[in-house]
N, C-alpha and C. Protein backbone atom coordinates (compact mmCIF):
# COMPACT_ATOMS: atom_id res chain seq x y z
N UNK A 1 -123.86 -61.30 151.58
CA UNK A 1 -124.53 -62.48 152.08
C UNK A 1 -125.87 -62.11 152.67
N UNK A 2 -125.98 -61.06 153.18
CA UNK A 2 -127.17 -60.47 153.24
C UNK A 2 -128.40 -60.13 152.72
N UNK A 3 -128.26 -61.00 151.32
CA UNK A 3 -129.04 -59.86 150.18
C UNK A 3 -130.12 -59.83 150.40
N UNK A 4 -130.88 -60.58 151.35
CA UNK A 4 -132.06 -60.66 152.10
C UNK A 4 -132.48 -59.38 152.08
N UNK A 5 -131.68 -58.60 152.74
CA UNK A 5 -132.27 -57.04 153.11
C UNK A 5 -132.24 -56.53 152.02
N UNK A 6 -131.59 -57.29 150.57
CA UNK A 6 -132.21 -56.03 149.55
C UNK A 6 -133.71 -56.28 148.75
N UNK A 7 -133.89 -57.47 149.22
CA UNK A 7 -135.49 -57.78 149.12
C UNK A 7 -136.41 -56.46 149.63
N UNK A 8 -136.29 -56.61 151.06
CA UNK A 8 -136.91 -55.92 151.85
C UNK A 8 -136.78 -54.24 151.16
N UNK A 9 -135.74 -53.51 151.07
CA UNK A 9 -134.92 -53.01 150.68
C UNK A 9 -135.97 -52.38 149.08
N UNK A 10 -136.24 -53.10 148.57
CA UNK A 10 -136.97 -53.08 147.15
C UNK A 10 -138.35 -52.60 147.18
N UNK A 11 -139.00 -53.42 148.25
CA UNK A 11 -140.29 -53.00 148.84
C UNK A 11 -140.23 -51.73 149.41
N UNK A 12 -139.37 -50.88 149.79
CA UNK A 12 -139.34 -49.62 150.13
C UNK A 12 -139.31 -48.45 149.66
N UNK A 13 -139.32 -49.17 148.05
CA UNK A 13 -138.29 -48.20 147.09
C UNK A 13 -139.91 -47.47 146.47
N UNK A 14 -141.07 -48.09 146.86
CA UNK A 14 -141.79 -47.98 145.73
C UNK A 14 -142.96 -46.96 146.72
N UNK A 15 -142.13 -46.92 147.74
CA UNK A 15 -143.17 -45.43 149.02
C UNK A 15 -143.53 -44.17 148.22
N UNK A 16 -142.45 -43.81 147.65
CA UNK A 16 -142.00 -42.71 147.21
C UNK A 16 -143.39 -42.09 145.99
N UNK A 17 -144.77 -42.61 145.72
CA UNK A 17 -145.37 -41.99 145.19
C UNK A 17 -146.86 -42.11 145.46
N UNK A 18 -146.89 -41.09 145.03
CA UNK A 18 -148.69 -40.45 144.90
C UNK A 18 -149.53 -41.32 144.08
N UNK A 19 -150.16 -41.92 144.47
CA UNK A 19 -151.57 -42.49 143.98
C UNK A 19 -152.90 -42.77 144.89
N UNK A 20 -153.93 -43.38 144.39
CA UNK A 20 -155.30 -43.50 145.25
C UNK A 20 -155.16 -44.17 146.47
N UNK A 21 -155.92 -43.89 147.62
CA UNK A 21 -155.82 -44.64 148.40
C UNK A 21 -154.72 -45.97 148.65
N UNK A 22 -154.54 -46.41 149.49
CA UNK A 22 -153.76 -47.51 149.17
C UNK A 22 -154.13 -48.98 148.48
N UNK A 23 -153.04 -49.17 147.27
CA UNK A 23 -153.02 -49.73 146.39
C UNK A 23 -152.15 -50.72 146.11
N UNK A 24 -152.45 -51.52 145.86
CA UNK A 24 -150.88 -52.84 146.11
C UNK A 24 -150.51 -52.81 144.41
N UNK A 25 -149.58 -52.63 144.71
CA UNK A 25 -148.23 -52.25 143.52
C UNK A 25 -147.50 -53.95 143.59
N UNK A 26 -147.34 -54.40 142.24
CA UNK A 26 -146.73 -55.64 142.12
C UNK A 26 -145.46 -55.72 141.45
N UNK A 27 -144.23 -56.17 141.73
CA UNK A 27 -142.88 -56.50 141.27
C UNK A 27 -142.98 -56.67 140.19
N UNK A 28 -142.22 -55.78 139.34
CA UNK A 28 -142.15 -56.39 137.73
C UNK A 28 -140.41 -57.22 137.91
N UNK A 29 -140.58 -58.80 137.94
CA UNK A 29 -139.50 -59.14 138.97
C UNK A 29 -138.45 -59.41 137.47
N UNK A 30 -138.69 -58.81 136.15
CA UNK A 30 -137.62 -59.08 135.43
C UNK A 30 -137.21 -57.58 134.87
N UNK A 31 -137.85 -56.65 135.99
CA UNK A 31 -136.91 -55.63 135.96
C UNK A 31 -136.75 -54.55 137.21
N UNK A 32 -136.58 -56.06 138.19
CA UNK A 32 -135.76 -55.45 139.51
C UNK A 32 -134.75 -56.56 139.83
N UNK A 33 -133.64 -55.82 140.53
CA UNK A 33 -132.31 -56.79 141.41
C UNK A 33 -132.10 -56.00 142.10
N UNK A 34 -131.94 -57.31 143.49
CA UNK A 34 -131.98 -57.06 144.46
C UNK A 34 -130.47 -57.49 144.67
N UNK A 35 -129.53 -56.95 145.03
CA UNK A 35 -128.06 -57.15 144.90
C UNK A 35 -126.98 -56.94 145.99
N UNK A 36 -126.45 -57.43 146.97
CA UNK A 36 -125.52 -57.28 147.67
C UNK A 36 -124.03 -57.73 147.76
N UNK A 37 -123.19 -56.80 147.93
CA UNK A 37 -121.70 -56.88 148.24
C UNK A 37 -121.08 -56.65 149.32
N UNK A 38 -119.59 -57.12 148.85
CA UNK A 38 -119.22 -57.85 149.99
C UNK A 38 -117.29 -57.34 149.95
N UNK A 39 -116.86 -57.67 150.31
CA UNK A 39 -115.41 -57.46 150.46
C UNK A 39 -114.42 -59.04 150.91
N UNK A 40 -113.54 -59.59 149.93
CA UNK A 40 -113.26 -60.81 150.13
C UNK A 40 -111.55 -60.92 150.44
N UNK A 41 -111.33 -60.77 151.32
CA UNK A 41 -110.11 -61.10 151.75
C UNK A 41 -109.03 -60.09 150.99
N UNK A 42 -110.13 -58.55 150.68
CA UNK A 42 -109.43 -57.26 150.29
C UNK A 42 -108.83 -57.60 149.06
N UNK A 43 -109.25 -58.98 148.22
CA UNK A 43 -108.87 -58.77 147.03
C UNK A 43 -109.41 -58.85 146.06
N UNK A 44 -111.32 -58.69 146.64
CA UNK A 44 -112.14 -58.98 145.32
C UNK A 44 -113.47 -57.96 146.31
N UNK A 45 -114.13 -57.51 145.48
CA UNK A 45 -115.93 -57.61 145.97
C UNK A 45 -116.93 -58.00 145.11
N UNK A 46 -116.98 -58.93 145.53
CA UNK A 46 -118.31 -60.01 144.92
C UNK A 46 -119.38 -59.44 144.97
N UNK A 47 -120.28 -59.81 144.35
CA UNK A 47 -121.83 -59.50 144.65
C UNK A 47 -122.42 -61.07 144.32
N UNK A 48 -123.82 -60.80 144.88
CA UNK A 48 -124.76 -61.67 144.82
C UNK A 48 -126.48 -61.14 144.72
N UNK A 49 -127.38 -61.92 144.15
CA UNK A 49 -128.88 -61.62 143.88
C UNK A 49 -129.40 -62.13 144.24
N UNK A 50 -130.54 -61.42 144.99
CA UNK A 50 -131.63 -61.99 145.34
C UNK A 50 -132.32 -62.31 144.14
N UNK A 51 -132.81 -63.72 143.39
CA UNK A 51 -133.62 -63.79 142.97
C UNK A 51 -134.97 -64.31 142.58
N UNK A 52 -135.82 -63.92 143.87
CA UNK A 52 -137.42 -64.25 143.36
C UNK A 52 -137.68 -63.70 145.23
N UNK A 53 -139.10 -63.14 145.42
CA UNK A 53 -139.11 -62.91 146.75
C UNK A 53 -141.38 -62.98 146.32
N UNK A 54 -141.72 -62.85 147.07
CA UNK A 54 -142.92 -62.38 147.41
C UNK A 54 -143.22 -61.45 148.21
N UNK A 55 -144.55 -60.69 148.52
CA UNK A 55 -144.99 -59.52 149.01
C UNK A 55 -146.02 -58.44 148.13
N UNK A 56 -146.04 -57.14 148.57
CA UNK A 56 -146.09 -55.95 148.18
C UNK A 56 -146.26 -54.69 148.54
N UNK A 57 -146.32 -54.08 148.12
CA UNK A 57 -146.30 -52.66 148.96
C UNK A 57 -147.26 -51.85 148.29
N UNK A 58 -148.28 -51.64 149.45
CA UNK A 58 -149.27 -50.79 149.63
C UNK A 58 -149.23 -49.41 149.80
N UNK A 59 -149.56 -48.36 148.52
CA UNK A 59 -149.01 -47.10 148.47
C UNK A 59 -150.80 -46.06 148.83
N UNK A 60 -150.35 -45.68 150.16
CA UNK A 60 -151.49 -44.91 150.51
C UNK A 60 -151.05 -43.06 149.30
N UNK A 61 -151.90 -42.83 148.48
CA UNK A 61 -151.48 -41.53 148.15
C UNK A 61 -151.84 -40.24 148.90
N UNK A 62 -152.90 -40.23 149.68
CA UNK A 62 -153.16 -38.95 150.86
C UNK A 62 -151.76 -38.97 151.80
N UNK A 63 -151.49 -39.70 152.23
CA UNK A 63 -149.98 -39.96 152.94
C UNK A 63 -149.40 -40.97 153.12
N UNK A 64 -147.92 -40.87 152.32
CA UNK A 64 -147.49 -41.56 151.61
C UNK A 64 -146.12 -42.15 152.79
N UNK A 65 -146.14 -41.37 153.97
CA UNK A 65 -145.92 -41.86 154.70
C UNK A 65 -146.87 -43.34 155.76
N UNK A 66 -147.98 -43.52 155.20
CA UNK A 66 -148.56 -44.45 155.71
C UNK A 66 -148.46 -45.56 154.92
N UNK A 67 -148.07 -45.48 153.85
CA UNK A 67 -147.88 -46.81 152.99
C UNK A 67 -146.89 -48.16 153.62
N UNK A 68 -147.02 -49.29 153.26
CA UNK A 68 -146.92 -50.50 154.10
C UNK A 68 -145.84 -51.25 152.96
N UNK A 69 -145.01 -51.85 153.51
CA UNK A 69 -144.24 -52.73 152.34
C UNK A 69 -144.20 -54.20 153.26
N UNK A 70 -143.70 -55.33 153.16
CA UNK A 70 -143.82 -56.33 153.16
C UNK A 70 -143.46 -57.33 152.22
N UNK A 71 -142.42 -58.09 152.54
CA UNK A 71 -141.31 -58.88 151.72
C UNK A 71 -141.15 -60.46 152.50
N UNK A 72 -141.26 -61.38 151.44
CA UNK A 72 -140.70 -62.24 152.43
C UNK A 72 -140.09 -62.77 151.17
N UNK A 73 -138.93 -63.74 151.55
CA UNK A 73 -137.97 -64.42 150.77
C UNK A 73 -137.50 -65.82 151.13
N UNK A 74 -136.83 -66.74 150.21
CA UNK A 74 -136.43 -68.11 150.66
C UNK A 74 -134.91 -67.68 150.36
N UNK A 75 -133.96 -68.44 151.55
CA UNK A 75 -132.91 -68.44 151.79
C UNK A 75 -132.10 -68.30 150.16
N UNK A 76 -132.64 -69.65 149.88
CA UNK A 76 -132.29 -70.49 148.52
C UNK A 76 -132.25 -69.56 147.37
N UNK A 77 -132.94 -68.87 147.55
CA UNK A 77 -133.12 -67.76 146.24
C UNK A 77 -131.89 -66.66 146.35
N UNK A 78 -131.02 -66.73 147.03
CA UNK A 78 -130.08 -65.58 146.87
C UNK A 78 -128.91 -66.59 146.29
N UNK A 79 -128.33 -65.69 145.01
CA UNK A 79 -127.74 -66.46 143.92
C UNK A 79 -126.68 -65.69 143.93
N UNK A 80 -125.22 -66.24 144.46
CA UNK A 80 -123.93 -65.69 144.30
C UNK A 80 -123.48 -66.08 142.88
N UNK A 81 -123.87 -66.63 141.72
CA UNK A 81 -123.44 -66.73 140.40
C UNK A 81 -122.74 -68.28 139.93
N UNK A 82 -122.10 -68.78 141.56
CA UNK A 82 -121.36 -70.06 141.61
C UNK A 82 -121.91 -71.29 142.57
N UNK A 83 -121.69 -72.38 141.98
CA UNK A 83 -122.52 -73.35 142.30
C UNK A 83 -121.90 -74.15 143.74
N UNK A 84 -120.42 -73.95 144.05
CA UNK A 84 -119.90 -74.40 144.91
C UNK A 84 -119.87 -73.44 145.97
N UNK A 85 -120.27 -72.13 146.01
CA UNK A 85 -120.19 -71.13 146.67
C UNK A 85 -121.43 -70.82 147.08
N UNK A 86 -122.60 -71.04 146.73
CA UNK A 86 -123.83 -71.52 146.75
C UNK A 86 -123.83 -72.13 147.92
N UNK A 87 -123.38 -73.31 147.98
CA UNK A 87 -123.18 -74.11 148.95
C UNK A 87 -122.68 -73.91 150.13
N UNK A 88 -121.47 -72.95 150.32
CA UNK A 88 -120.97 -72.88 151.33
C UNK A 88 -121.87 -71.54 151.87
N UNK A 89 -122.52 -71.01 151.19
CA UNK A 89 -123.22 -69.71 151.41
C UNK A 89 -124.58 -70.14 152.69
N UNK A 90 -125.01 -71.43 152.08
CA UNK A 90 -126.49 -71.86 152.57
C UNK A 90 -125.90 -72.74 153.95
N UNK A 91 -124.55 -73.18 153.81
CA UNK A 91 -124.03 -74.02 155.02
C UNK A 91 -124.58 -73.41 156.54
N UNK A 92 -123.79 -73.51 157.30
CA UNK A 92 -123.87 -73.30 158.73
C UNK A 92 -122.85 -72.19 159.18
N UNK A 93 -121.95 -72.17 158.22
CA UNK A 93 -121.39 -70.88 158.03
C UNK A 93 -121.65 -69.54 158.30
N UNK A 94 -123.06 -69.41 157.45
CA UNK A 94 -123.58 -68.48 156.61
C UNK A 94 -124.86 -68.61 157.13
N UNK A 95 -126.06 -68.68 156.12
CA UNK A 95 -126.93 -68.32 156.17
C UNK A 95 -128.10 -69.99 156.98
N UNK A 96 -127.09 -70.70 156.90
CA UNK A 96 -127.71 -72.00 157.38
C UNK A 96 -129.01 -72.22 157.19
N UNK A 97 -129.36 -72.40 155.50
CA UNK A 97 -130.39 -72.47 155.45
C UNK A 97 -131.34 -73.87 155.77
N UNK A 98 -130.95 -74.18 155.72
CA UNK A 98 -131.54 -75.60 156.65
C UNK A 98 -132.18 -75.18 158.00
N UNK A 99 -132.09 -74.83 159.11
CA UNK A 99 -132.12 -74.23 160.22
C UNK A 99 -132.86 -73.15 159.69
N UNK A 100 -132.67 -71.84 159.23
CA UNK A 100 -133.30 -70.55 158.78
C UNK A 100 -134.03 -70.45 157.07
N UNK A 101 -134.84 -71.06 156.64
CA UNK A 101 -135.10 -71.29 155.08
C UNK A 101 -135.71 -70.25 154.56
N UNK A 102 -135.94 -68.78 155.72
CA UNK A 102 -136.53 -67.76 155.42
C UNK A 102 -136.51 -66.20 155.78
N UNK A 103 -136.68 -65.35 155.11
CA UNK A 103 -136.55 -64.28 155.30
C UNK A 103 -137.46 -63.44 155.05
N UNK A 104 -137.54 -61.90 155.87
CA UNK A 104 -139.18 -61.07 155.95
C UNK A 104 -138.37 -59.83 156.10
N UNK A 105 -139.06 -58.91 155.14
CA UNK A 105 -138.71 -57.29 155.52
C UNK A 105 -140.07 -56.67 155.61
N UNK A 106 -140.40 -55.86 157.06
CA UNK A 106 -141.61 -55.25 156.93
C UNK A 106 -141.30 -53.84 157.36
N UNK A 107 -142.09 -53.13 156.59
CA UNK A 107 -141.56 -51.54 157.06
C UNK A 107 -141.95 -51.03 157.78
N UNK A 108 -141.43 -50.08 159.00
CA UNK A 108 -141.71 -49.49 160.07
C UNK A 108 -142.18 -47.90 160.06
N UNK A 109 -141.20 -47.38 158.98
CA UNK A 109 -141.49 -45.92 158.88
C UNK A 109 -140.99 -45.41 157.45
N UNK A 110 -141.27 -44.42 157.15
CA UNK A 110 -141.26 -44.04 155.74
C UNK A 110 -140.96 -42.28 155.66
N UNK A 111 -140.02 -41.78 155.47
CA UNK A 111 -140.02 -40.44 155.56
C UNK A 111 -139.39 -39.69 153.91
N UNK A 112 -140.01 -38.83 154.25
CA UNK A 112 -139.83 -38.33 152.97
C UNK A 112 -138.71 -36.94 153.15
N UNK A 113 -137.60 -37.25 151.91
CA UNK A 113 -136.15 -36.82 152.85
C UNK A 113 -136.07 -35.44 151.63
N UNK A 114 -136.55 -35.57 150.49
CA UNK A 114 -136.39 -34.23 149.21
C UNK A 114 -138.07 -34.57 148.37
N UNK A 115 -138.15 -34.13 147.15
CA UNK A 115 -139.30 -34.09 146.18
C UNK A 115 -139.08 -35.46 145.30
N UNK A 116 -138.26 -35.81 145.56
CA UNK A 116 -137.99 -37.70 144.97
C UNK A 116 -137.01 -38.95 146.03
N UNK A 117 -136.77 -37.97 146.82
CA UNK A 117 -136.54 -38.85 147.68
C UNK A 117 -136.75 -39.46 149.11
N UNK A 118 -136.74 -40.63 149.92
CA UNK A 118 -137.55 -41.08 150.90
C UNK A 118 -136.04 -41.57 151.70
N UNK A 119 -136.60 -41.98 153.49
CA UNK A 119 -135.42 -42.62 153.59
C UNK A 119 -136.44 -43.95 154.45
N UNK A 120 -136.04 -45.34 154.22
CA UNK A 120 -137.52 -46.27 154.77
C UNK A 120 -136.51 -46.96 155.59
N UNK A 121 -137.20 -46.89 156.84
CA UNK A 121 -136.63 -47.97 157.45
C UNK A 121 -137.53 -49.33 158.07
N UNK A 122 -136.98 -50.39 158.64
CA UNK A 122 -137.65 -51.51 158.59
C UNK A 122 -137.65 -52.71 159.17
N UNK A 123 -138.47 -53.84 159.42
CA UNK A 123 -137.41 -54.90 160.36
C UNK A 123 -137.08 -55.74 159.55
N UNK A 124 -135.92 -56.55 159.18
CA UNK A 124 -134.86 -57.67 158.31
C UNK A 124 -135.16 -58.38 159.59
N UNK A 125 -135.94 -59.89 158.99
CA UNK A 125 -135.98 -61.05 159.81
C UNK A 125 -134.99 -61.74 159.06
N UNK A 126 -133.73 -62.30 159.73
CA UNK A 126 -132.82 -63.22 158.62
C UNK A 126 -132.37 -64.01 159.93
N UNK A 127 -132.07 -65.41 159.72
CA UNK A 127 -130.93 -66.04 160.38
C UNK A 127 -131.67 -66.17 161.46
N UNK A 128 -132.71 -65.82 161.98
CA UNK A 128 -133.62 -66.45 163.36
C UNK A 128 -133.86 -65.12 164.02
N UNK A 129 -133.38 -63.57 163.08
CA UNK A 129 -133.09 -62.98 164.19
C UNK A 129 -133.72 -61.14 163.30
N UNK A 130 -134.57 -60.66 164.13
CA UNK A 130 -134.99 -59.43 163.89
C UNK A 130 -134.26 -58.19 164.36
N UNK A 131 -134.12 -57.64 163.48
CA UNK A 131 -133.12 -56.31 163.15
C UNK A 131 -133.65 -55.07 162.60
N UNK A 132 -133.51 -53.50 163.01
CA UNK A 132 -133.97 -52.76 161.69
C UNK A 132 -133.04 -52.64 160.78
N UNK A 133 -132.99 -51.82 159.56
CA UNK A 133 -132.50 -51.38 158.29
C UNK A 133 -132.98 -50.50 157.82
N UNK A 134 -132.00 -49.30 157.30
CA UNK A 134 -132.43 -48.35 156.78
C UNK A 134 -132.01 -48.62 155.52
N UNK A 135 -133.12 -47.89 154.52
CA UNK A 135 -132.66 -47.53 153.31
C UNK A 135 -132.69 -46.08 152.48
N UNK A 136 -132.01 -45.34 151.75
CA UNK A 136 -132.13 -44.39 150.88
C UNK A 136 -132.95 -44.64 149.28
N UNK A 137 -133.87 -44.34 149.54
CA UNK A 137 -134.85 -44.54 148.32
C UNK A 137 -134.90 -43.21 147.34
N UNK A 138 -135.17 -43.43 146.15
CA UNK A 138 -135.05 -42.49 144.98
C UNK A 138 -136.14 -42.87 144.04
N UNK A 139 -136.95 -42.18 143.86
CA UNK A 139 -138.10 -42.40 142.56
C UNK A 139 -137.42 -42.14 141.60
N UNK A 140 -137.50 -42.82 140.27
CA UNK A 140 -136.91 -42.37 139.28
C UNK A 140 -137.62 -42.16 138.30
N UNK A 141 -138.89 -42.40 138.39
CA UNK A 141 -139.90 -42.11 136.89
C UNK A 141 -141.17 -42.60 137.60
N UNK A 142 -142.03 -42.17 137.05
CA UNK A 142 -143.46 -42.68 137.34
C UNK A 142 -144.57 -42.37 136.35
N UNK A 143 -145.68 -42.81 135.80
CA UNK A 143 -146.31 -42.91 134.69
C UNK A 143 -146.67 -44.43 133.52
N UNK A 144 -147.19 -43.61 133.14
CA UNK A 144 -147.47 -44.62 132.31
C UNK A 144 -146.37 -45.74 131.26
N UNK A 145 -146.83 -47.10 130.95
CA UNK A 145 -145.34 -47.54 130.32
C UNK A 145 -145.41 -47.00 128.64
N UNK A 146 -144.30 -46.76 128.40
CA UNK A 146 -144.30 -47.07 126.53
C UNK A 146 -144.90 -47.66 125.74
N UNK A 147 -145.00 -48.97 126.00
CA UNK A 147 -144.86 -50.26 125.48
C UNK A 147 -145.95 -51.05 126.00
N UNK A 148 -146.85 -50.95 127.25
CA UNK A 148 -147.90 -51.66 127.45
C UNK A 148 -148.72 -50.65 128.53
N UNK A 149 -150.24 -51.07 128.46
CA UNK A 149 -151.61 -50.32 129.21
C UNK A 149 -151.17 -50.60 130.51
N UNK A 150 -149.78 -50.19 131.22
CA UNK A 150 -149.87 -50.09 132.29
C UNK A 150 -149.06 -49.13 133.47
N UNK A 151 -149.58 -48.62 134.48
CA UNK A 151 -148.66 -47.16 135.34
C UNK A 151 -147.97 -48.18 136.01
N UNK A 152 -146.42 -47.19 135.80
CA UNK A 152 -145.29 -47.85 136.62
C UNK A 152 -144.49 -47.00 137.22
N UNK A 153 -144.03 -47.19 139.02
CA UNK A 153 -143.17 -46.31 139.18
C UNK A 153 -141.50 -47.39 139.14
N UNK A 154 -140.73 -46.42 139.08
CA UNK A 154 -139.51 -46.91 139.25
C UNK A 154 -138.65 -46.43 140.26
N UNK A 155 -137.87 -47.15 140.80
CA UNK A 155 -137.24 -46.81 142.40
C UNK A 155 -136.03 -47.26 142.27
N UNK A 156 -134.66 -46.75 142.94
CA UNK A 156 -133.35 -47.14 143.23
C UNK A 156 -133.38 -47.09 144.71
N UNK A 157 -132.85 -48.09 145.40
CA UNK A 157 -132.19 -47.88 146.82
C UNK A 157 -131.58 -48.22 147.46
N UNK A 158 -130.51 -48.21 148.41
CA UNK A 158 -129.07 -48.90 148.68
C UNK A 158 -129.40 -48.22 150.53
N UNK A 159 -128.64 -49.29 150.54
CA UNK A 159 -128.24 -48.74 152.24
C UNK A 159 -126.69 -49.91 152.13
N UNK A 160 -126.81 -49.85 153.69
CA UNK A 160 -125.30 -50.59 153.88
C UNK A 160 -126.26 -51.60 155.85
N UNK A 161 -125.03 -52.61 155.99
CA UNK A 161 -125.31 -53.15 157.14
C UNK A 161 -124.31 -54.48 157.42
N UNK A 162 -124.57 -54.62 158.65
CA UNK A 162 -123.49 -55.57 159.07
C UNK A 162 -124.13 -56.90 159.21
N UNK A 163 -123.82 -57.86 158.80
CA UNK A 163 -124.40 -59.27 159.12
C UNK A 163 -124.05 -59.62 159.79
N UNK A 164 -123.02 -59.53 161.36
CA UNK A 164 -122.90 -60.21 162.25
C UNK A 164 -123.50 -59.58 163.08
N UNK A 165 -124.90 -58.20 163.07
CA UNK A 165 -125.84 -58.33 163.59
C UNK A 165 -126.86 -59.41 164.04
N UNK A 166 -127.14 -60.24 162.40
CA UNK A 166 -128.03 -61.41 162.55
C UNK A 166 -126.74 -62.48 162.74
N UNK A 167 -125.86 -62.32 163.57
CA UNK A 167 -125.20 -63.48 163.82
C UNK A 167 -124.48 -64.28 162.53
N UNK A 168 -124.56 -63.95 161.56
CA UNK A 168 -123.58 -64.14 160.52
C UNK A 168 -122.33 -63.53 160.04
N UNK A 169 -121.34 -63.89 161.26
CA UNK A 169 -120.22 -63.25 161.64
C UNK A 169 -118.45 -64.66 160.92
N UNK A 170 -118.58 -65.69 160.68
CA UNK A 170 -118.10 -66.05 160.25
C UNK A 170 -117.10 -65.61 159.14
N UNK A 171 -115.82 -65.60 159.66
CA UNK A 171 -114.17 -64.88 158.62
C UNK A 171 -114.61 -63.17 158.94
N UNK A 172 -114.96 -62.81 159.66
CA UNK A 172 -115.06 -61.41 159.80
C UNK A 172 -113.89 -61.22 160.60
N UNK A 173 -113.06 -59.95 160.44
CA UNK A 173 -113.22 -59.11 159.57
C UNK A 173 -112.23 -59.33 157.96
N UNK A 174 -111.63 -60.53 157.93
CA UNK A 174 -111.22 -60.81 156.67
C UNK A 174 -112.33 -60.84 155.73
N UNK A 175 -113.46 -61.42 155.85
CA UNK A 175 -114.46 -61.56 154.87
C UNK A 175 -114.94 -60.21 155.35
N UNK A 176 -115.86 -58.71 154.49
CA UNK A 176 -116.37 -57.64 155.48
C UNK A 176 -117.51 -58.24 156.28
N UNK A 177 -117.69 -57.52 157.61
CA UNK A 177 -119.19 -57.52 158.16
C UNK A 177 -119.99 -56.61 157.29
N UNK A 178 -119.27 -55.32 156.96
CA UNK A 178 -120.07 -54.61 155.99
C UNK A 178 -120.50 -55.13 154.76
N UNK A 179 -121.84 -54.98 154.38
CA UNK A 179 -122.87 -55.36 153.52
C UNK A 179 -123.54 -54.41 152.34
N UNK A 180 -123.24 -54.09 151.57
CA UNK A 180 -123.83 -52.90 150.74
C UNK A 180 -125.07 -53.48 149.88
N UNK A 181 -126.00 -53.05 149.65
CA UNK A 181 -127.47 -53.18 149.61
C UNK A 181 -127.87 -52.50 148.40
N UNK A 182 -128.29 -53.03 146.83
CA UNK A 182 -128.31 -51.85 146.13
C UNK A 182 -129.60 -52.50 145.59
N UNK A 183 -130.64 -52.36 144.91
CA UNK A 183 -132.25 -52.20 144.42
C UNK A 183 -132.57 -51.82 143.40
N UNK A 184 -132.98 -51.84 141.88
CA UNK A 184 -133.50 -51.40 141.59
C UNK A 184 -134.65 -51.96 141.11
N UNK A 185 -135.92 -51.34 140.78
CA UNK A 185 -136.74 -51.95 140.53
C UNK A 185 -138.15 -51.10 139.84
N UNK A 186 -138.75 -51.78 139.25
CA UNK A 186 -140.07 -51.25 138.55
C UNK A 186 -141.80 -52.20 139.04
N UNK A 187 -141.97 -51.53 139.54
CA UNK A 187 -143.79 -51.61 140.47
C UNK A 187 -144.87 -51.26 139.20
N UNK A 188 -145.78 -52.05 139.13
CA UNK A 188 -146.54 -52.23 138.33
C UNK A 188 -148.07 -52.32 139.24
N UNK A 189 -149.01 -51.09 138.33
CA UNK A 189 -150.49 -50.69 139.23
C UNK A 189 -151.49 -51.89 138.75
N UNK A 190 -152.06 -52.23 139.94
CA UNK A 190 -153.27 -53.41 138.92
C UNK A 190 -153.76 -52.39 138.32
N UNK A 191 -154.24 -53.09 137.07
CA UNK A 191 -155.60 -52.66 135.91
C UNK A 191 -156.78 -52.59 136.57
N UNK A 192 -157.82 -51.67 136.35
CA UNK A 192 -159.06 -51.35 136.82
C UNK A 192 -160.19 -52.24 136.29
């Protein structure tokens, strides 16, 4: 129910590389998901997608720890697959989107944990209420594409978190508080 933070979460993924000065890198948004699970009364784990967010993330290449990410999202856009569940998701329950219609991940720090990997952490505005989040980030390719005149890096990253942090504690612990957070995604360089 969280998948908010894998918005945020996505924007982090794309720290992880070397290029000019800082450069705003844009979502190739039909080949990233932003995806979170859940644990349902220990006899299922569902997932759900974030799908559509705005932002970007600004990749300083002298230090790549200074690079900036920035996410914001609409409630409405996180898609559990079902239309009646949808509903009870956006209720007052949950994410009450009526009351909260929005969500922001901005990154705080950026460390670089191996030679492809980062760990970013960040603040998750969800539900009225500011939180950090960590994530484990992984570069997975970077270069030029196959198929079109343009440099792309690619990123995986997952963390985990509790939503009755942001007060979305409802059927816990039958429903989990735990939240698993998974990302992947492909960043695309403007053209010169």
């Amino acid at each position: 129910m969280i998948r908010k933070t894998t918005l945020a979460v996505a924007g982090l993924l794309f720290l992880g590389t070397a290029l000019a000065a800082p450069t705003k890198y844009s979502f190739d948004q039909s080949h990233t998901v932003v995806s979170f699970g859940w644990n349902h009364l220990g006899f299922s784990n569902p997932t759900a997608i974030l799908s559509d967010f705005t932002g970007g993330v600004a990749i300083d290449e002298s230090d790549l720890t200074q690079s900036v990410i920035q996410l914001d999202f609409r409630v409405v856009d996180i898609d559990p697959g079902h239309g009646e569940f949808f509903k009870h998701l956006m209720s007052a329950d949950f994410f009450d989107a009526k009351q909260y219609p929005t969500g922001s991940f901005a990154s705080t720090s950026i460390t670089k944990t191996g030679d492809d990997s980062f760990k970013i952490v960040g603040d998750l505005t969800l539900h009225g209420q500011t939180h950090p989040v960590t994530l484990d980030a992984t570069l997975n390719k970077q270069g030029k594409h196959p198929f079109a005149d343009v440099y792309v890096m690619g990123f995986d990253a997952s963390g985990t978190l509790k939503r009755s942090t942001w007060g979305i504690d409802k059927y816990v612990p039958a429903v989990s508080d735990e939240i698993t957070l998974s990302i992947t995604t492909e960043l695309h360089k403007p053209a010169k």
